[in-house]
Protein backbone atom coordinates (compact mmCIF):
# COMPACT_ATOMS: atom_id res chain seq x y z
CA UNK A 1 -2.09 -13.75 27.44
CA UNK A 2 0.29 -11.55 26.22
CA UNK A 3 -1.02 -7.86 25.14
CA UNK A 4 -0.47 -6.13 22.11
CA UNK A 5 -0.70 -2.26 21.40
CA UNK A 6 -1.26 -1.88 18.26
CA UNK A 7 -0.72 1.99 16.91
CA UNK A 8 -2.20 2.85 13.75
CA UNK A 9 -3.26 6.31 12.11
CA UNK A 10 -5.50 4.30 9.38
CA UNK A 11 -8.32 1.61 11.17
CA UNK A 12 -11.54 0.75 9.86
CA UNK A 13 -14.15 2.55 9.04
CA UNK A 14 -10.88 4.25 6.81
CA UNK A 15 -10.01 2.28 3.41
CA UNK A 16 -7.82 2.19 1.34
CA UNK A 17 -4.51 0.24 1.17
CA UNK A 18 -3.08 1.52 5.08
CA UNK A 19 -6.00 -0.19 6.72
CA UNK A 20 -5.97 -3.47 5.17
CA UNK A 21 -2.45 -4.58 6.62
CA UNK A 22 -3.31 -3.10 10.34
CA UNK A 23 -6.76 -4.34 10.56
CA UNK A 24 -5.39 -8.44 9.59
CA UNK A 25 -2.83 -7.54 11.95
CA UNK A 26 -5.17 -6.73 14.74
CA UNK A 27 -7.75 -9.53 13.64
CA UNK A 28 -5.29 -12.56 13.41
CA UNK A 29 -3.22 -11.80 16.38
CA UNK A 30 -6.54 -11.90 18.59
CA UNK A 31 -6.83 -15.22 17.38
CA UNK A 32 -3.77 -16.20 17.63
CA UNK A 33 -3.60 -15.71 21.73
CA UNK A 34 -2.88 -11.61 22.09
CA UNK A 35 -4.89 -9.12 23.89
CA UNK A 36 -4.98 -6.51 21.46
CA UNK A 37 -5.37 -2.84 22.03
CA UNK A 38 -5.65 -0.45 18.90
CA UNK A 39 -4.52 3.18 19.38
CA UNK A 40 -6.07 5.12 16.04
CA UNK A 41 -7.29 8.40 15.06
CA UNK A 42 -10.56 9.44 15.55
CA UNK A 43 -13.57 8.74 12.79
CA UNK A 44 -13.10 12.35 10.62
CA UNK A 45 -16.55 14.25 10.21
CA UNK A 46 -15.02 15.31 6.83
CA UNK A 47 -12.27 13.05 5.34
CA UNK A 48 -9.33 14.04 3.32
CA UNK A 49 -8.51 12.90 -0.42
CA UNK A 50 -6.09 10.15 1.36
CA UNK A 51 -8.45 8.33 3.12
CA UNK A 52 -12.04 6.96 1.92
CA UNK A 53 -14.32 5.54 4.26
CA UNK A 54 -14.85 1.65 3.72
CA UNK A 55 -17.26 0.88 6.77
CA UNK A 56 -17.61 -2.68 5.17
CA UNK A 57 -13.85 -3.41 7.11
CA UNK A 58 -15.03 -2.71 10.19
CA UNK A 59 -16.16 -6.28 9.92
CA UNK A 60 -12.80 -7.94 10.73
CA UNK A 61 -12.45 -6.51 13.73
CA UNK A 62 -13.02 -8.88 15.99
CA UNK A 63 -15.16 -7.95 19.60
CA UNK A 64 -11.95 -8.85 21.84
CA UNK A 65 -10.05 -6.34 19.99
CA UNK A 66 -10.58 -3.15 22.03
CA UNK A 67 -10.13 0.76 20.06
CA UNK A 68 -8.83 3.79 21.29
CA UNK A 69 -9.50 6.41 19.37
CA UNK A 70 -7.34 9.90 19.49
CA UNK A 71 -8.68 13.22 18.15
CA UNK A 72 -6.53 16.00 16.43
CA UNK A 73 -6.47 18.62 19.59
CA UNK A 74 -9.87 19.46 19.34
CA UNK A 75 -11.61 15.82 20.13
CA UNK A 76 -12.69 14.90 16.82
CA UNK A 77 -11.12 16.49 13.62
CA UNK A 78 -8.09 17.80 12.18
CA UNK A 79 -7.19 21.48 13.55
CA UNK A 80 -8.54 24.12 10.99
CA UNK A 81 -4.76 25.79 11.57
CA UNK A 82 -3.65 21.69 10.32
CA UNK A 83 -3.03 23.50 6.29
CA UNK A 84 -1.11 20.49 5.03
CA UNK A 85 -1.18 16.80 5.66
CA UNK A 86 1.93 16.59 7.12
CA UNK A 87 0.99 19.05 10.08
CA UNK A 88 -2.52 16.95 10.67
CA UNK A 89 -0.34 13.69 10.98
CA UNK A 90 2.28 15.30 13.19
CA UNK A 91 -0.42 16.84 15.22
CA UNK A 92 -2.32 13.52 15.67
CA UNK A 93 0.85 11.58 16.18
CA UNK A 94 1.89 14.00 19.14
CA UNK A 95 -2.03 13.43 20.57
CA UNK A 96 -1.38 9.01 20.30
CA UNK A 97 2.03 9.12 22.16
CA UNK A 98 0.32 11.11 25.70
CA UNK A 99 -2.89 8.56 24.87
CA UNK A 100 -0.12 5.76 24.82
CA UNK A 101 1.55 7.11 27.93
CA UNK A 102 -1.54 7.47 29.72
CA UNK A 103 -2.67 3.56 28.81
CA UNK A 104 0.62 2.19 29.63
CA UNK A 105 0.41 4.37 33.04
CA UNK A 106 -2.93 2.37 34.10
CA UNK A 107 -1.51 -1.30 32.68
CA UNK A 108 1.02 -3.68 31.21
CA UNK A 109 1.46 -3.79 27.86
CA UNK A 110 4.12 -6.61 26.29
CA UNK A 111 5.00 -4.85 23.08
CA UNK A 112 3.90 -1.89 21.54
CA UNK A 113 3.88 -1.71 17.35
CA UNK A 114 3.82 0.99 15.72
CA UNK A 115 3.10 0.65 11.70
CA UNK A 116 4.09 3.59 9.89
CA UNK A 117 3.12 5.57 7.49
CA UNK A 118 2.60 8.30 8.73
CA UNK A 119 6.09 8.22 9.44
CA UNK A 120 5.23 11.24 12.14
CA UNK A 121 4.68 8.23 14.25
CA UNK A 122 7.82 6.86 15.08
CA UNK A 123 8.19 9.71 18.25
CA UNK A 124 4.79 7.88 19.32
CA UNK A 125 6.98 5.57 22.33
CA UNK A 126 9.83 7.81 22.54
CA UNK A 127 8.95 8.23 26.11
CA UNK A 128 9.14 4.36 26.60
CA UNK A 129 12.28 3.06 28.93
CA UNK A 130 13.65 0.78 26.97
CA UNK A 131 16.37 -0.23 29.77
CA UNK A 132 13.73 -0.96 31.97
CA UNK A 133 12.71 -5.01 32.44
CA UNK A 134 8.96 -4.11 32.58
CA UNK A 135 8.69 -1.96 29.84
CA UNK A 136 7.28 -3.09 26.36
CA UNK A 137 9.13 -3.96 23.60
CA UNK A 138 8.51 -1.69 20.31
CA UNK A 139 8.38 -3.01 17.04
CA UNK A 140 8.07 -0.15 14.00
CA UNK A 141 6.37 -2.07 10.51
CA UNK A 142 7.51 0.19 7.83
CA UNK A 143 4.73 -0.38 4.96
CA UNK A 144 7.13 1.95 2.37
CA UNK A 145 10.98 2.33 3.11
CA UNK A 146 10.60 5.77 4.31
CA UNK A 147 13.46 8.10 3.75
CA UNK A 148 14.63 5.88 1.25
CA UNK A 149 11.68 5.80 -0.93
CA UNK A 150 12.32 7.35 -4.22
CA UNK A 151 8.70 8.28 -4.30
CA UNK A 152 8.48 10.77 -1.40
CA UNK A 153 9.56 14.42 -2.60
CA UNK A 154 11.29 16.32 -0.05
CA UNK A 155 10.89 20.38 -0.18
CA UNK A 156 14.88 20.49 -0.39
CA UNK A 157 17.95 17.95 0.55
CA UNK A 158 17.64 19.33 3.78
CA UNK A 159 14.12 18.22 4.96
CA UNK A 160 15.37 14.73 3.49
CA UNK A 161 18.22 14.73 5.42
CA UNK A 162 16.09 15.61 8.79
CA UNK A 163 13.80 12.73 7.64
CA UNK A 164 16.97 10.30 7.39
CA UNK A 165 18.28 11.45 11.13
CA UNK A 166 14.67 10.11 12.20
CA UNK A 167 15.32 7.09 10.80
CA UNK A 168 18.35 6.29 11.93
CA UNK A 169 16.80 7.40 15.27
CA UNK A 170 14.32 4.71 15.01
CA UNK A 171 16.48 2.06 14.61
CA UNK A 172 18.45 3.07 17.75
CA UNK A 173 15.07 3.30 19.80
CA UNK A 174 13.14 -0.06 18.21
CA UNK A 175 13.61 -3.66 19.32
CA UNK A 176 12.67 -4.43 15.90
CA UNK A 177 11.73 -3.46 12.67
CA UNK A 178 9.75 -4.91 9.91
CA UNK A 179 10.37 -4.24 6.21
CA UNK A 180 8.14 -5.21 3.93
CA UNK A 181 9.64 -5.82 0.66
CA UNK A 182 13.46 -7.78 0.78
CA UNK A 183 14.83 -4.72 -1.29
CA UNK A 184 13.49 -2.44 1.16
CA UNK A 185 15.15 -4.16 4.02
CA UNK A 186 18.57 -4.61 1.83
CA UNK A 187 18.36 -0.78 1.45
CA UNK A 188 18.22 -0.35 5.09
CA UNK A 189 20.83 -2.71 6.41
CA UNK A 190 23.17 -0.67 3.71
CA UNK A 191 22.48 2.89 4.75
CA UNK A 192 22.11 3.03 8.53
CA UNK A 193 24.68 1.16 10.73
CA UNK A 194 21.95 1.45 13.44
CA UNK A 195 20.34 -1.31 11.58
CA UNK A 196 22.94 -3.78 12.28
CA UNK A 197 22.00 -3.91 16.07
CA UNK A 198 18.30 -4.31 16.05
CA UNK A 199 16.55 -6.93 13.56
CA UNK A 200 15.19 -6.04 10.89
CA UNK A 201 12.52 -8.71 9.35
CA UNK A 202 10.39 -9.03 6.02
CA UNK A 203 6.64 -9.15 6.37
CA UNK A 204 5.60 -8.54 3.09
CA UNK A 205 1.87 -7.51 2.43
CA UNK A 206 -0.92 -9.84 1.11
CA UNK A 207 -4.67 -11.04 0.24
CA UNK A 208 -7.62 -11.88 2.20
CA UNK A 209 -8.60 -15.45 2.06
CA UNK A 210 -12.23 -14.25 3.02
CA UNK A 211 -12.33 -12.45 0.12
CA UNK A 212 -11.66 -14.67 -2.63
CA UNK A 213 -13.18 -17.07 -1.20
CA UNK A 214 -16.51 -15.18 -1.26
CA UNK A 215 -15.91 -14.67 -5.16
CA UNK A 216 -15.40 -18.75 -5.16
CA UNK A 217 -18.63 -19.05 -3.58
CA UNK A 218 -20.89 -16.69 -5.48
CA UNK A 219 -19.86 -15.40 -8.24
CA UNK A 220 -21.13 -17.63 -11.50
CA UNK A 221 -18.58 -15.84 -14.02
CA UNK A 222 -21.06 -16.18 -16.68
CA UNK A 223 -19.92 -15.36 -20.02
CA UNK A 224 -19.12 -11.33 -20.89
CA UNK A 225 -22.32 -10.16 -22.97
CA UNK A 226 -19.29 -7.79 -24.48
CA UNK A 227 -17.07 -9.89 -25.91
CA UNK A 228 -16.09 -7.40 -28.09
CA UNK A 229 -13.99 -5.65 -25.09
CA UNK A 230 -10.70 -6.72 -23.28
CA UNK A 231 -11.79 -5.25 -20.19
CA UNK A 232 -7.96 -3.60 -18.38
CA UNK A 233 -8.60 -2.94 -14.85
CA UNK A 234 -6.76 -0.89 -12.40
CA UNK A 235 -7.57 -0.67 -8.88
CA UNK A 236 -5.87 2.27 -6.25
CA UNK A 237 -4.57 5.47 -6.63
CA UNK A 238 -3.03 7.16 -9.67
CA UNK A 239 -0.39 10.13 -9.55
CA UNK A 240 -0.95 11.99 -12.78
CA UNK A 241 -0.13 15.31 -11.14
CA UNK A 242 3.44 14.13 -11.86
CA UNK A 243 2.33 14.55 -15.74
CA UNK A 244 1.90 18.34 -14.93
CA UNK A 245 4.96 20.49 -13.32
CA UNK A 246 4.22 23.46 -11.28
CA UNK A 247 3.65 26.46 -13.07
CA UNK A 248 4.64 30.24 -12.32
CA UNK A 249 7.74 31.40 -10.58
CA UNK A 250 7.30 30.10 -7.07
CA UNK A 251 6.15 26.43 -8.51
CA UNK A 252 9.38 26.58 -10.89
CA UNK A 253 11.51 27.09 -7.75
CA UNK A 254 9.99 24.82 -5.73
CA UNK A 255 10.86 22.26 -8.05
CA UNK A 256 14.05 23.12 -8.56
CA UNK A 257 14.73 22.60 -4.98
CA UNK A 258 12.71 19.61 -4.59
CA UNK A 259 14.53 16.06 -3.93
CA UNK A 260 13.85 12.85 -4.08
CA UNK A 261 16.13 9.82 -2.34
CA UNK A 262 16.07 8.03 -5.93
CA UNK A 263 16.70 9.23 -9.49
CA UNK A 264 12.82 8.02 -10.35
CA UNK A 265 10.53 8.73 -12.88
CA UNK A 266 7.23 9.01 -11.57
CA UNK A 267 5.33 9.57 -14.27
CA UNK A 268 5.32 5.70 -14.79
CA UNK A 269 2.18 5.65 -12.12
CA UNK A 270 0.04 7.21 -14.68
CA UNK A 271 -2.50 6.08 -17.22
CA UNK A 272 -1.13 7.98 -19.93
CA UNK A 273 1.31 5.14 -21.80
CA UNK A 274 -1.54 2.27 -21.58
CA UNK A 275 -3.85 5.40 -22.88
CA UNK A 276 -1.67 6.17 -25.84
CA UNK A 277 -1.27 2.07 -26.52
CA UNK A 278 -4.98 1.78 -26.42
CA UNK A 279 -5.59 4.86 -28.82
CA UNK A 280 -2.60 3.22 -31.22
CA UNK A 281 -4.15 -0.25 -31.11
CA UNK A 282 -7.58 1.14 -31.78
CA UNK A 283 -6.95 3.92 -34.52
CA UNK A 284 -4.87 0.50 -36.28
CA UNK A 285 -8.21 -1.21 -36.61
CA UNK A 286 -6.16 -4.21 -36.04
CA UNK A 287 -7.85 -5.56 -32.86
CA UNK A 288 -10.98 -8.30 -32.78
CA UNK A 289 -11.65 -6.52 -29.27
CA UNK A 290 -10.90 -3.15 -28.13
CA UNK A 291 -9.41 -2.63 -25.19
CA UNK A 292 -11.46 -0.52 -22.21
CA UNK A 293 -10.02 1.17 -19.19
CA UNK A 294 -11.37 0.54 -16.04
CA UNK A 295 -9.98 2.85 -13.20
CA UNK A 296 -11.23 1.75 -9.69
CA UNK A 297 -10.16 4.53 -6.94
CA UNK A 298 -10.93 8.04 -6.99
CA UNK A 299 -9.92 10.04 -9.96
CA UNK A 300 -8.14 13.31 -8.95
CA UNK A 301 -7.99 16.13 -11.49
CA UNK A 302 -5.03 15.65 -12.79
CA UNK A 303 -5.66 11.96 -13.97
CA UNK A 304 -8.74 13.35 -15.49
CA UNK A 305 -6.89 15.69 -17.28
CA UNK A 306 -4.97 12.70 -18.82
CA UNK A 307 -7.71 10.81 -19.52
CA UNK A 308 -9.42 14.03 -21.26
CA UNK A 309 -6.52 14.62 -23.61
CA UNK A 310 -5.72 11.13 -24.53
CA UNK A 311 -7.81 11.15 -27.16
CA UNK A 312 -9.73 7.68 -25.79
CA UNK A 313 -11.63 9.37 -23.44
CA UNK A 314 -14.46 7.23 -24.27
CA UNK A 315 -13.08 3.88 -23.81
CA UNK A 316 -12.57 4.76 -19.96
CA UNK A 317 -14.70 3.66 -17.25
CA UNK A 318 -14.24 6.01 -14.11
CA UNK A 319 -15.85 3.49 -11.64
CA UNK A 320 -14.58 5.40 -8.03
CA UNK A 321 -14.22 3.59 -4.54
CA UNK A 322 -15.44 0.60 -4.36
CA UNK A 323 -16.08 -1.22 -1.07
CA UNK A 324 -13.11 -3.86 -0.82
CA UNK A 325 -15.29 -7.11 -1.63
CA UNK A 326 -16.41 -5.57 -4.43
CA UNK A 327 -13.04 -4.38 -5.78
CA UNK A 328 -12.30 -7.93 -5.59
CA UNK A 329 -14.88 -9.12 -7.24
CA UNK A 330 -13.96 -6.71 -9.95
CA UNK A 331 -10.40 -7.95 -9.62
CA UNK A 332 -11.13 -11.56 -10.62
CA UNK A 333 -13.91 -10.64 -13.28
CA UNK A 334 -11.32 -8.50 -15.12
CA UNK A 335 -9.91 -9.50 -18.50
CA UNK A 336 -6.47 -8.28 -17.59
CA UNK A 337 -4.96 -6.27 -14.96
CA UNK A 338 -2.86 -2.95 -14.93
CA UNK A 339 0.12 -2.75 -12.76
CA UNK A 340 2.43 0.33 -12.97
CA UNK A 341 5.50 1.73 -11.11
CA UNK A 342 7.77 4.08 -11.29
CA UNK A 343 10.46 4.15 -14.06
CA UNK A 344 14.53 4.01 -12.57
CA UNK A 345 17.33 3.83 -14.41
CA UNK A 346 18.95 1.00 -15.83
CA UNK A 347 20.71 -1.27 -12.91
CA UNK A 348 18.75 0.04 -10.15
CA UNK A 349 15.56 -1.60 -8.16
CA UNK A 350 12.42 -0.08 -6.87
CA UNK A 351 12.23 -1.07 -3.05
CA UNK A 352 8.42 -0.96 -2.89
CA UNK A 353 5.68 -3.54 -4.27
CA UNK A 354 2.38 -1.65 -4.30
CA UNK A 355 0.20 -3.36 -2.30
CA UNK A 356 -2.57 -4.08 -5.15
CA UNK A 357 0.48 -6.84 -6.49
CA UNK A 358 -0.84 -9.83 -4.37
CA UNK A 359 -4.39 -9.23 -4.92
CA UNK A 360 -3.87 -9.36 -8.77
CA UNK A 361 -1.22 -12.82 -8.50
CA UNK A 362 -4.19 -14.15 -6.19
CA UNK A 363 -6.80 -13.35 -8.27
CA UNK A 364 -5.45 -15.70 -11.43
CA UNK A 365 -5.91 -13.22 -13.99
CA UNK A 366 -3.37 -11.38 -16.53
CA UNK A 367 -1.23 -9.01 -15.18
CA UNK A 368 0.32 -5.87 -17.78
CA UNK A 369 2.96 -4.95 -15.51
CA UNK A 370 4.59 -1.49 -16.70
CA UNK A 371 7.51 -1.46 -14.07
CA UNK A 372 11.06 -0.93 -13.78
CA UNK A 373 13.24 -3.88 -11.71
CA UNK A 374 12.02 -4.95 -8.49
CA UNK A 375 10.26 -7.18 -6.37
CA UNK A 376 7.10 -7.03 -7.76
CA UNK A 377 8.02 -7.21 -11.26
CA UNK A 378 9.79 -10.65 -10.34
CA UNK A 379 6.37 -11.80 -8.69
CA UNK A 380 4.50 -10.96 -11.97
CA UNK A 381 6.90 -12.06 -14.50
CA UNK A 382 7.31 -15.48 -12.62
CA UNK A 383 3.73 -16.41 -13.72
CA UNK A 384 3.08 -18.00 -17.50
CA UNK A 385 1.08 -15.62 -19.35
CA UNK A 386 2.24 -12.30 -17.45
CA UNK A 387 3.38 -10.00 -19.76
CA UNK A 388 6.39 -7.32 -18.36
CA UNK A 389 7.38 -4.39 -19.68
CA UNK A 390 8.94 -0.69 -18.91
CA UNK A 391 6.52 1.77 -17.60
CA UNK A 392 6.84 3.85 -20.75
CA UNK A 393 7.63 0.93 -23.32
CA UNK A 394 4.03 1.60 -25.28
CA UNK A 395 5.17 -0.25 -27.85
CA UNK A 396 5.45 -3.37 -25.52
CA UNK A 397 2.32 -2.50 -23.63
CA UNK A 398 0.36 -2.48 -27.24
CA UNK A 399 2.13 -5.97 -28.23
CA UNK A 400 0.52 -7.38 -24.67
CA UNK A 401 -2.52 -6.30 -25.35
CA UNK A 402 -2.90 -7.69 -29.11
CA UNK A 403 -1.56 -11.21 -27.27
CA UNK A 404 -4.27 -11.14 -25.44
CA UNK A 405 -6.84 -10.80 -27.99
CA UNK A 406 -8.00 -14.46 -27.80
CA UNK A 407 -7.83 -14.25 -23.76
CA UNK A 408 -10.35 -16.91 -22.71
CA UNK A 409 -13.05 -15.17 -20.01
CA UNK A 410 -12.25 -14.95 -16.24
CA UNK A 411 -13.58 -18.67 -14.16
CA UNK A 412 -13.36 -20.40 -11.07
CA UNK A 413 -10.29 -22.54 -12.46
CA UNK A 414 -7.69 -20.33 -12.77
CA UNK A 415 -8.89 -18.57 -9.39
CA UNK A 416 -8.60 -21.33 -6.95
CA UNK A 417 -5.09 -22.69 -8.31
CA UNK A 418 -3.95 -18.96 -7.89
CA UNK A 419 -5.17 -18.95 -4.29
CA UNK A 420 -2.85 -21.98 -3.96
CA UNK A 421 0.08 -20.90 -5.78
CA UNK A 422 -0.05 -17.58 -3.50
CA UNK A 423 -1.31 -19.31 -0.29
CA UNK A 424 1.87 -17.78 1.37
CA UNK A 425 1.11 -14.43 1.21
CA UNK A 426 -2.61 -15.28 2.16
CA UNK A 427 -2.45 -12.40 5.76
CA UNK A 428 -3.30 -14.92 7.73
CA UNK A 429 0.02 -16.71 7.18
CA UNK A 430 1.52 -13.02 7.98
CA UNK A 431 -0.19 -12.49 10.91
CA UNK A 432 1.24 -15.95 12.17
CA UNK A 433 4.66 -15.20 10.92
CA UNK A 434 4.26 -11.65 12.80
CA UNK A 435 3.25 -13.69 16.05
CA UNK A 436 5.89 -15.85 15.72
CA UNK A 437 8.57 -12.63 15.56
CA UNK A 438 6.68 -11.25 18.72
CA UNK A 439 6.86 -14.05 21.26
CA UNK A 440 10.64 -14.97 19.56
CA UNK A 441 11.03 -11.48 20.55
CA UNK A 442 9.61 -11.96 24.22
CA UNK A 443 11.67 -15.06 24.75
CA UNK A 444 14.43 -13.34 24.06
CA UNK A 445 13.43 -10.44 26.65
CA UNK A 446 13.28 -13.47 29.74
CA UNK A 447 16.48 -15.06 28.69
């Protein structure tokens, strides 16, 4: 039985969209033949804004898949000298690669994968021999395209230029590495000439068959006793501090000397444009039912801010973390469903798909997608009765939202031929392409 190490900062009891993909890793590889061995942080006493606690994951871990779990340098939290989230990652990274060397010391270990972010932990097997016969082979899953992600804002050019010399540095250390959009891995092949000697594969992320299918099972969809609402859902995190620049001198500056990889506009992962649609469509009086927000995720201050001055305040339902189940279950009850992205210009492509995309194509209903050109806006304009549209285009967004006026109510129909239509990006089809990619990768090793 081959053995798997398996080295992720996020693990159930964490949630949030950097567990999901590591724990149906983990869960489907046990089942598909691998010893697997899970190398994650500690359980935090006290968890940071990035990652809520979703014990109701902890479930898909199967028995046979055994957990190590690494503290911050003092056993069991980050360091109180830790001031920013990048030093808590770096610090925990450093503590996972002597916990790695120490396991791989005491036993055999075939391959070693290491899914990133945090991106600290690509050093995590630097200490590995790759020359040697006996030594595992290390595969790095990239859930975002790193130092090529538009999205991540770098201090100066500099920082992003140290960031890019890691990358490259990965590619010259990794036996392979996994992409997980096509336009991610595209973007890599093109920049780094590293990347031309290792390969570099598409796993894209995906939905949980379990989870639907528990919707399927019990959930009656009885009619909406409001049926004068379109219920719009969002579920995951919102960055409306982008809405508010930095104040004073030294916030002015830092921005100024702030980069980003891509020319993006990131206010586009906001709720203010489908805000300022809704409060056009409802001051009109035009609409048979008004549309309501429903925000699933914790609200920082900033997007409460937004919603607070949009002037619909009062057509927004702040609903928090949910458990995942139940954020499905929301996901499929839902009238239609909010996607946004960040705005590029004109003849480029965003490299990421945010993760929520296949949940919403699985779940069958609408999708408002307020995106620029990219993978996941071709996923969610290739269904009928999608509506697309620039992440600032309110006029557009308001026209969607008037189509959808005479939307019939969410049902089991519609749900199960989704499922089928997206069976392919159902994880546990991932999880067998990623086991496929492993032993190809092990074959290769004995010829």
């Amino acid at each position: 039985m081959p053995h798997l190490v398996l080295v992720s900062y996020y693990f159930p009891p964490d949630g949030g969209a950097g567990t999901q993909r590591p724990v149906s890793f983990a869960r489907h590889l046990a089942t598909l033949g691998w010893a697997v061995t899970v190398i994650t942080k500690v359980v935090p006493g006290q968890r940071q804004d990035w990652e809520p606690e979703d014990s109701s994951l902890e479930s898909n871990v199967p028995d046979s898949v055994r957990v190590l779990r690494v503290g911050f340098g003092d056993g069991s939290s980050p360091d109180s000298t830790c001031r920013s989230r990048k030093r808590i990652m770096a610090n925990w990274a450093r503590h996972a690669g002597h916990r790695l060397d120490r396991l791989l010391e005491s036993e055999t270990a075939d391959v070693v994968l290491v899914t990133m972010s945090p991106f600290e932990a690509a050093g995590i097997p630097a200490r590995i021999n790759a020359a040697s016969a006996s030594s595992p082979r290390v595969v790095f899953d990239l859930r975002d395209p790193w130092a090529l992600d538009g999205w991540r804002s770098y201090r100066t050019r500099f920082h992003w230029k140290q960031d890019l010399a890691r990358m490259d540095s990965m590619f010259r250390h990794a036996d392979m590495v996994i992409a997980n959009t096509p336009g991610s891995r595209a973007a890599m092949l093109e920049r780094f000439r590293s990347a031309a000697h290792v390969p570099v594969e598409v796993l894209t992320n995906g939905w949980n068959i379990d989870d639907f299918q528990h919707v399927l099972d019990t959930c009656s969809f009885e009619p909406r006793t409001d049926g004068g609402v379109l219920e719009i859902l969002h579920a995951g995190t919102l960055h409306s501090n982008t809405l508010y620049p930095r104040t004073g001198l030294k916030g002015r500056l830092a921005e100024l000397a702030s980069y980003r990889p891509e020319p993006i506009n990131p206010t586009g992962r906001t709720p203010y444009f489908l805000l300022e649609a809704i409060r056009r469509i409802v001051d009109s009086g035009a609409c048979s039912r008004r549309p309501r927000l429903k925000l699933l995720g914790d609200i920082d201050p900033a997007t409460r801010r937004c919603i607070e001055e949009s002037g619909v305040q009062e057509l927004v339902d702040e609903v928090g973390y949910l458990p995942h189940q139940q954020s499905v279950e929301a996901l499929c009850r839902a009238d239609v469903l909010f996607l946004p992205l960040h705005g590029l210009p004109e003849g480029r492509r965003a490299l990421i798909t945010p993760g929520k995309t296949y949940e919403y194509l699985a779940s069958g209903r609408p999708i408002l997608g307020a995106m620029c050109d990219s993978d996941a806006r071709d996923l969610v304009a290739s269904v009928p009765g999608n509506q697309c549209v620039e992440f600032d285009d309110i006029d557009g967004m308001c026209d969607s939202i008037m189509k959808w006026q005479s939307l019939p109510p969410a049902g089991t129909e519609a749900l199960s031929e989704a499922m089928v239509r997206w069976q392919n990006f159902e994880r546990s089809r991932i999880a067998g392409n990623l086991d496929q990619l492993l032993r190809g990768l092990l074959e290769s090793r004995e010829a």
